[in-house]
N, C-alpha and C. Protein backbone atom coordinates (compact mmCIF):
# COMPACT_ATOMS: atom_id res chain seq x y z
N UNK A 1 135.48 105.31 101.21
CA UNK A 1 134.23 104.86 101.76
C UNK A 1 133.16 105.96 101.67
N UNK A 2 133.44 107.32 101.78
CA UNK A 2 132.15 108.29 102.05
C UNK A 2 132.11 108.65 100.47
N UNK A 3 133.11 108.59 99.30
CA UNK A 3 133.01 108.70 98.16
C UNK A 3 131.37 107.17 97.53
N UNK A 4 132.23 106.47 98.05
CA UNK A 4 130.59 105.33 97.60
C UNK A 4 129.18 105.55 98.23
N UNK A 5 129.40 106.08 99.38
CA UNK A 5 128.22 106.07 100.30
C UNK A 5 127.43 107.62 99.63
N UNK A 6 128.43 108.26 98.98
CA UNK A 6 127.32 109.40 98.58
C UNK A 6 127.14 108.53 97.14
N UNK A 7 127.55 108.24 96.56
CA UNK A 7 127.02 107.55 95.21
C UNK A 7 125.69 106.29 95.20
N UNK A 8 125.66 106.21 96.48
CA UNK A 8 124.70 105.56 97.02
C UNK A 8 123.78 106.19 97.21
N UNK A 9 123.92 107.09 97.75
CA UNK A 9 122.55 107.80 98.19
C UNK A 9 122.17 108.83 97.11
N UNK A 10 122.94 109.45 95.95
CA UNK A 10 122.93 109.68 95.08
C UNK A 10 121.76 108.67 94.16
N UNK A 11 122.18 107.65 94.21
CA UNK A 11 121.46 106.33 93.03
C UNK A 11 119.97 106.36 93.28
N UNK A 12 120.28 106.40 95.11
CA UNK A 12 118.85 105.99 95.52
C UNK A 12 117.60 107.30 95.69
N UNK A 13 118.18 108.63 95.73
CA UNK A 13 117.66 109.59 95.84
C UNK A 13 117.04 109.11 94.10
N UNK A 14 117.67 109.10 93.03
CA UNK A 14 117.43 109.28 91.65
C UNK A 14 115.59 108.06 91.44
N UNK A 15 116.75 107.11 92.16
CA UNK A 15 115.35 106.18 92.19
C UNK A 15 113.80 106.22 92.62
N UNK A 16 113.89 106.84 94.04
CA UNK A 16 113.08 107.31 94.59
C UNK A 16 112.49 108.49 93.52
N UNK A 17 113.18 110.13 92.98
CA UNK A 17 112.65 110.29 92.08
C UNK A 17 111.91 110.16 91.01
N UNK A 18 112.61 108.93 90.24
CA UNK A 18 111.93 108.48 88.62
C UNK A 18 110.53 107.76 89.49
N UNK A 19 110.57 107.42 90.20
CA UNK A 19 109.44 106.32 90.87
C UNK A 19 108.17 107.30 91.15
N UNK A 20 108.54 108.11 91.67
CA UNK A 20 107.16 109.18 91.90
C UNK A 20 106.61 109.73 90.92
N UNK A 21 107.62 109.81 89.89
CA UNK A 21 107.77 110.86 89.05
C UNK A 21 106.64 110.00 87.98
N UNK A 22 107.27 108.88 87.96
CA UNK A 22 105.98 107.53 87.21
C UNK A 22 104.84 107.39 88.06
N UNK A 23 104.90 107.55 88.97
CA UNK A 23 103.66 107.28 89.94
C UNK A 23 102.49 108.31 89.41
N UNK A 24 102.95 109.46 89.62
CA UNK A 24 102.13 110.75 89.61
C UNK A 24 101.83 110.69 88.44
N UNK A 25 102.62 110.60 86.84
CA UNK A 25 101.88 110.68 85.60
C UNK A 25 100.73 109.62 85.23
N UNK A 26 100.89 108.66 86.08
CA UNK A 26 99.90 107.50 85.78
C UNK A 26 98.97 107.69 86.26
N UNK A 27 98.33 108.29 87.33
CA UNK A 27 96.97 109.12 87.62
C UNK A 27 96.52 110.33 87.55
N UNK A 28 97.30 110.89 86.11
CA UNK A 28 96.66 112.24 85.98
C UNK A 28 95.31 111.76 85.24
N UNK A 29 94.56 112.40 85.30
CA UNK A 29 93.43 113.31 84.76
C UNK A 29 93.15 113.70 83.79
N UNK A 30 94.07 114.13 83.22
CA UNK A 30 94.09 115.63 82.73
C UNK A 30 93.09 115.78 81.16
N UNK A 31 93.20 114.60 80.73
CA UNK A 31 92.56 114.08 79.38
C UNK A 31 90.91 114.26 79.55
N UNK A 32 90.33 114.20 80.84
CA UNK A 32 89.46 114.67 81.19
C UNK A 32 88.33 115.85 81.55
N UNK A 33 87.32 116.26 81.28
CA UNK A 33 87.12 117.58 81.11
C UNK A 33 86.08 117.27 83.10
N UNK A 34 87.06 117.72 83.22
CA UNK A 34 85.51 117.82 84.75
C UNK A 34 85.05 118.62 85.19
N UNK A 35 84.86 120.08 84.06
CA UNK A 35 83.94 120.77 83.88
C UNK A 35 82.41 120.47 83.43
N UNK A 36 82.72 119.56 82.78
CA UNK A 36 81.41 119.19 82.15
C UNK A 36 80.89 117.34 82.59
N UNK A 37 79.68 116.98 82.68
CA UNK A 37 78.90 116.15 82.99
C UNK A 37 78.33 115.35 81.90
N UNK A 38 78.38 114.37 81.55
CA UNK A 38 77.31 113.47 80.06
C UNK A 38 76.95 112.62 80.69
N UNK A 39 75.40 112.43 80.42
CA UNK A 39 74.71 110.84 80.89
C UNK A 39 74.80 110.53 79.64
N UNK A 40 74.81 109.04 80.08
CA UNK A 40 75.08 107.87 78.81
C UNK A 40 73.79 107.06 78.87
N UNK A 41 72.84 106.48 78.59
CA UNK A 41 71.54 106.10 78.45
C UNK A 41 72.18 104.81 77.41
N UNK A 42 72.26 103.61 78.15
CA UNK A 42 72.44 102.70 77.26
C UNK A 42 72.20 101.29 78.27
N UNK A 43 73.47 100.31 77.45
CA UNK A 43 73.35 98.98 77.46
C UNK A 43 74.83 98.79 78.13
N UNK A 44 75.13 97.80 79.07
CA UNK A 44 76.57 97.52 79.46
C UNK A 44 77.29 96.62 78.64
N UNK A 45 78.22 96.40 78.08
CA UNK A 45 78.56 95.47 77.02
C UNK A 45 79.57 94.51 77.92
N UNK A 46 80.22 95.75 79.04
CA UNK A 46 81.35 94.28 79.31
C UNK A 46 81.95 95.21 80.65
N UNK A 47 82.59 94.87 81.62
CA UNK A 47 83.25 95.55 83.06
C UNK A 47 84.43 94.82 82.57
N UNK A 48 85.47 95.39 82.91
CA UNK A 48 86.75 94.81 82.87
C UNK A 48 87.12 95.06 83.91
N UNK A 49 87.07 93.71 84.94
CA UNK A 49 87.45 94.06 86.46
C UNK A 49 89.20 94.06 86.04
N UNK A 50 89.83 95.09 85.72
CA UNK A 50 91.59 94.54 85.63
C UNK A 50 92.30 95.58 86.39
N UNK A 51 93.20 95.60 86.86
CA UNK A 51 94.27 96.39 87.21
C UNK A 51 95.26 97.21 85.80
N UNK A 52 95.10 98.69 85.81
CA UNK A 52 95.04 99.29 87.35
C UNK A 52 93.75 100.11 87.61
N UNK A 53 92.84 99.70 86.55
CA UNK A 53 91.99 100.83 86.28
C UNK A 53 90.87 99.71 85.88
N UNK A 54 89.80 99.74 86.47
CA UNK A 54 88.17 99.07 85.87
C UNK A 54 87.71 100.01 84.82
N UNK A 55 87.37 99.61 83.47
CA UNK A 55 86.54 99.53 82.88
C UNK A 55 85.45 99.48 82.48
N UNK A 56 84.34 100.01 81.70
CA UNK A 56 82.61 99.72 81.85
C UNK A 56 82.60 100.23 80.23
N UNK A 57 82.26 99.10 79.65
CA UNK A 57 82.12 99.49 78.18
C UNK A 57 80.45 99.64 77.70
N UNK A 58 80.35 100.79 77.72
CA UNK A 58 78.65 101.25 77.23
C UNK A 58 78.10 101.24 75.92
N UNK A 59 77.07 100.41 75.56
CA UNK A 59 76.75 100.56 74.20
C UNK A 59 75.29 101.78 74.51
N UNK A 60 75.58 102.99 73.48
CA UNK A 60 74.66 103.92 73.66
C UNK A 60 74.17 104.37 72.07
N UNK A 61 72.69 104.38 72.28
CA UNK A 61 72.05 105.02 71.07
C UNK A 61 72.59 106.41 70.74
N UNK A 62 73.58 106.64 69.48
CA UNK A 62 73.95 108.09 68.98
C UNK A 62 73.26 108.14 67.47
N UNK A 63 72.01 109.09 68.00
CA UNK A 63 70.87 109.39 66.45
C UNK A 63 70.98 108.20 65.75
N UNK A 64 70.66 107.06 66.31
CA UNK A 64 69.92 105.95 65.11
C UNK A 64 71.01 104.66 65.08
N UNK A 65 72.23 105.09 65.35
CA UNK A 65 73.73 104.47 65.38
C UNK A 65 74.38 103.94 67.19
N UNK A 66 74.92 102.73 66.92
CA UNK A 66 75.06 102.27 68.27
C UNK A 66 76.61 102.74 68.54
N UNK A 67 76.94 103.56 69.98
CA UNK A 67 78.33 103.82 69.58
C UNK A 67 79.27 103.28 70.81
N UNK A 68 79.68 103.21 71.44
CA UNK A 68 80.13 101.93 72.24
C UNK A 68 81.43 103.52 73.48
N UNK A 69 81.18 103.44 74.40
CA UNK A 69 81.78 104.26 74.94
C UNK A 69 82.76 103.66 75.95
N UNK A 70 83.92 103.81 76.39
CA UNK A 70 84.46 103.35 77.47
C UNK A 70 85.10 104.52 78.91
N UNK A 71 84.00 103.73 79.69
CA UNK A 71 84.19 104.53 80.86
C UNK A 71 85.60 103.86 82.19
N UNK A 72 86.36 104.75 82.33
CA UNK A 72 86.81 104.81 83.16
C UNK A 72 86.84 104.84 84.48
N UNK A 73 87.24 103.87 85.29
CA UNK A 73 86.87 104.06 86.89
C UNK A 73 88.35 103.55 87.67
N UNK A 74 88.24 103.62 88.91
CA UNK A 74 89.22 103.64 90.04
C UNK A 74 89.80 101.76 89.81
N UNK A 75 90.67 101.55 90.42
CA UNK A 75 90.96 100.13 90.62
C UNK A 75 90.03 99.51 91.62
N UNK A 76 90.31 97.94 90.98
CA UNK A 76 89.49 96.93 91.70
C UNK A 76 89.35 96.97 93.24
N UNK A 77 90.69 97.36 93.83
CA UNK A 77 90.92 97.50 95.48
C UNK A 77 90.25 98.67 96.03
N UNK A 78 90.41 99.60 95.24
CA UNK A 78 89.58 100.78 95.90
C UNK A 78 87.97 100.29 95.35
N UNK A 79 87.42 100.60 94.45
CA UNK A 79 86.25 99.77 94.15
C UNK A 79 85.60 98.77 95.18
N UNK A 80 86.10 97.82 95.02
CA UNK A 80 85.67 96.83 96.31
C UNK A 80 85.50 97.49 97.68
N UNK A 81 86.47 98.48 98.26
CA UNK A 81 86.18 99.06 99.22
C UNK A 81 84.72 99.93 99.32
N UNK A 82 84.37 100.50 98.49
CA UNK A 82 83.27 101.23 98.44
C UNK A 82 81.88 100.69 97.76
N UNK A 83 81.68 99.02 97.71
CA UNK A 83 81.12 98.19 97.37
C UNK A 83 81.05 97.51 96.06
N UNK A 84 81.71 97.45 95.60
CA UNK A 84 81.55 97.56 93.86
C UNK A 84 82.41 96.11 94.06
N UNK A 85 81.84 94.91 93.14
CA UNK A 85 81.93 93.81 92.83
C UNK A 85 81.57 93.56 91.73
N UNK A 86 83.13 92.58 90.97
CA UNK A 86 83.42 92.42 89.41
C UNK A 86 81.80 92.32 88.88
N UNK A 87 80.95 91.53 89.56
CA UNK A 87 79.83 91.30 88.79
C UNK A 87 78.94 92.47 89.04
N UNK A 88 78.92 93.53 89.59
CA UNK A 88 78.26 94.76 89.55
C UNK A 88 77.60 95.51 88.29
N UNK A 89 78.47 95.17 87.31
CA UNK A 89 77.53 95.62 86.33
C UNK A 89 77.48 94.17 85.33
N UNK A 90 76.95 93.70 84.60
CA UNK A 90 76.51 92.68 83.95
C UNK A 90 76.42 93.00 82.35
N UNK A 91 76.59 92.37 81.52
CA UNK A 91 76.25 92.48 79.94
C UNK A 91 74.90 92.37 80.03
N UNK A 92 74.39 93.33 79.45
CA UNK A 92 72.80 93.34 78.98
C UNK A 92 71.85 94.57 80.03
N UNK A 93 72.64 94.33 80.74
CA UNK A 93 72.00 95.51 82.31
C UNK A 93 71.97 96.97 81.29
N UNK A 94 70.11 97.43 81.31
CA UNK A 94 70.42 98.69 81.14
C UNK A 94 70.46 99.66 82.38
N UNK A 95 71.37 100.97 81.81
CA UNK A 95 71.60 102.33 82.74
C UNK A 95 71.86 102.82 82.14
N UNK A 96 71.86 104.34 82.57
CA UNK A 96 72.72 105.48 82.87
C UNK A 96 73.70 105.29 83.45
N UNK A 97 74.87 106.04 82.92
CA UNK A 97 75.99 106.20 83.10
C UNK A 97 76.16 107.74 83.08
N UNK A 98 77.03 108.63 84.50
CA UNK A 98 77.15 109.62 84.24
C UNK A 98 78.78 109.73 84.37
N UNK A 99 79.49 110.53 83.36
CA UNK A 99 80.57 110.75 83.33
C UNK A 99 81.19 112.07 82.97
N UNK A 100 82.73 112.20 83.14
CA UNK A 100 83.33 113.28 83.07
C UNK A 100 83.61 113.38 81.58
N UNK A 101 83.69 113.76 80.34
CA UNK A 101 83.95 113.17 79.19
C UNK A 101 85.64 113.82 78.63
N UNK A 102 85.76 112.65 77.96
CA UNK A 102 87.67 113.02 77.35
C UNK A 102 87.12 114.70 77.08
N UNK A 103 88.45 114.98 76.75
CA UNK A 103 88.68 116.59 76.36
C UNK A 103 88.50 116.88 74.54
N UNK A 104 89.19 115.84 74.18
CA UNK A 104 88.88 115.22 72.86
C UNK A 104 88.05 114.99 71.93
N UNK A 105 87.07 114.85 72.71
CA UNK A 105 85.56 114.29 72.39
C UNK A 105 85.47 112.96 72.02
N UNK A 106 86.71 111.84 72.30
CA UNK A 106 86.21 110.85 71.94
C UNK A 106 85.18 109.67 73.05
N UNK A 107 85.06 108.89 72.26
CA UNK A 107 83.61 108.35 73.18
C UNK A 107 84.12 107.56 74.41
N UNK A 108 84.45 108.65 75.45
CA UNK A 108 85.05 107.87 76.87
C UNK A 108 85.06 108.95 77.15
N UNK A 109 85.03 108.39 79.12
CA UNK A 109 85.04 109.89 80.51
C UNK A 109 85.38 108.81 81.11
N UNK A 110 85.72 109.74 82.29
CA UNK A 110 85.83 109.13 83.50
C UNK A 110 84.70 108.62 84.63
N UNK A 111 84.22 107.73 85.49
CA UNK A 111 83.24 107.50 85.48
C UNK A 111 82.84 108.07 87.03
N UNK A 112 81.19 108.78 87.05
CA UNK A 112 81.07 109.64 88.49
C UNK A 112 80.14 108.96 89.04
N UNK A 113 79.10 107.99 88.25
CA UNK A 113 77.98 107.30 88.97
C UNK A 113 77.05 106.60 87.53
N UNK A 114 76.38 105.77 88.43
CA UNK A 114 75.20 104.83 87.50
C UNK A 114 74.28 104.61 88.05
N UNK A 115 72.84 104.34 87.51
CA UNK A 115 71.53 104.28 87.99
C UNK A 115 71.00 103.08 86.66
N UNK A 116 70.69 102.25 87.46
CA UNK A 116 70.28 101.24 87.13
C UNK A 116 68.50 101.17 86.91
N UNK A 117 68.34 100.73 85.38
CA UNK A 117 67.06 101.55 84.83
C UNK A 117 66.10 100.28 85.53
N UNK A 118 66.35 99.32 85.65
CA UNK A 118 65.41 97.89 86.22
C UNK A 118 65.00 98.06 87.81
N UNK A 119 65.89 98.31 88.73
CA UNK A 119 65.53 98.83 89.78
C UNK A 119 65.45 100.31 90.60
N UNK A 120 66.04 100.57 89.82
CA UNK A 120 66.78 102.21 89.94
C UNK A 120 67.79 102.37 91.28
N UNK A 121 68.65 101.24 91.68
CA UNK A 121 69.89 101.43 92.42
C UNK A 121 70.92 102.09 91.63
N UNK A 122 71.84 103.17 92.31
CA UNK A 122 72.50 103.27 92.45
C UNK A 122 74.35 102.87 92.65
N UNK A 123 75.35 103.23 91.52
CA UNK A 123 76.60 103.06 92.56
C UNK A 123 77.58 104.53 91.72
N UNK A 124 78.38 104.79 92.82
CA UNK A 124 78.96 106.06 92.33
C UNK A 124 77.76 106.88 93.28
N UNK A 125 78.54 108.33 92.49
CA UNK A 125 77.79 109.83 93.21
C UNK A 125 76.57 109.89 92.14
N UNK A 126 75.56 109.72 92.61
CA UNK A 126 74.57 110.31 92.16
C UNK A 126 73.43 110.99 92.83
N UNK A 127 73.86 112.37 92.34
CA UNK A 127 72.87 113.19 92.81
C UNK A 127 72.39 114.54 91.93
């Protein structure tokens, strides 16, 4: 009996492990430079309200060429908590977009705030 009961708690210790262990790599960062800051000066093409991570696909003028950026943001549940609703940003809405940008240089960051060029509201940190 105490031979199974540690193989038990053995299994479940392992489980509990791999589980965090997936937890924690799925919100790193790290691809991110958050040393550095880019405004994006464009057009919204599309929000992907999805789990686990929202979406904001930016179409932005690069010298003459349209280049389409995808910003990264928090999930829908946290989002919603801090006001942000699927229809918050719209196709055609221009803004700024300020973000953390890949490390990479490819055309995506993580997203820190937006200013909306029609009224000039705000969502995210902007300051």
């Amino acid at each position: 009996m105490t031979n199974l009961r540690l193989q038990i708690g053995v299994a479940i210790t392992a489980a509990v492990v791999l589980v965090a262990t997936t937890a924690n790599a799925h919100h790193s960062a790290a691809m991110f430079d958050d040393s550095r800051v880019v405004e994006l000066k464009g057009v919204v093409k599309e929000l992907q309200w999805t789990n686990p991570h929202v979406w904001l696909q930016v179409s932005v003028d690069d010298k003459g060429a349209r280049k389409e950026w995808s910003v990264e943001a928090g999930s829908p549940n946290t989002l919603s908590r801090n006001g942000w609703r699927s229809t918050s940003f719209k196709p055609g809405d221009a803004v700024t977009v300020r973000v953390n940008p890949m490390k990479d240089g490819s055309a995506a960051g993580n997203f820190i705030g937006a200013k909306f060029e029609t009224d000039g509201h705000t969502i995210g940190r902007w300051n």
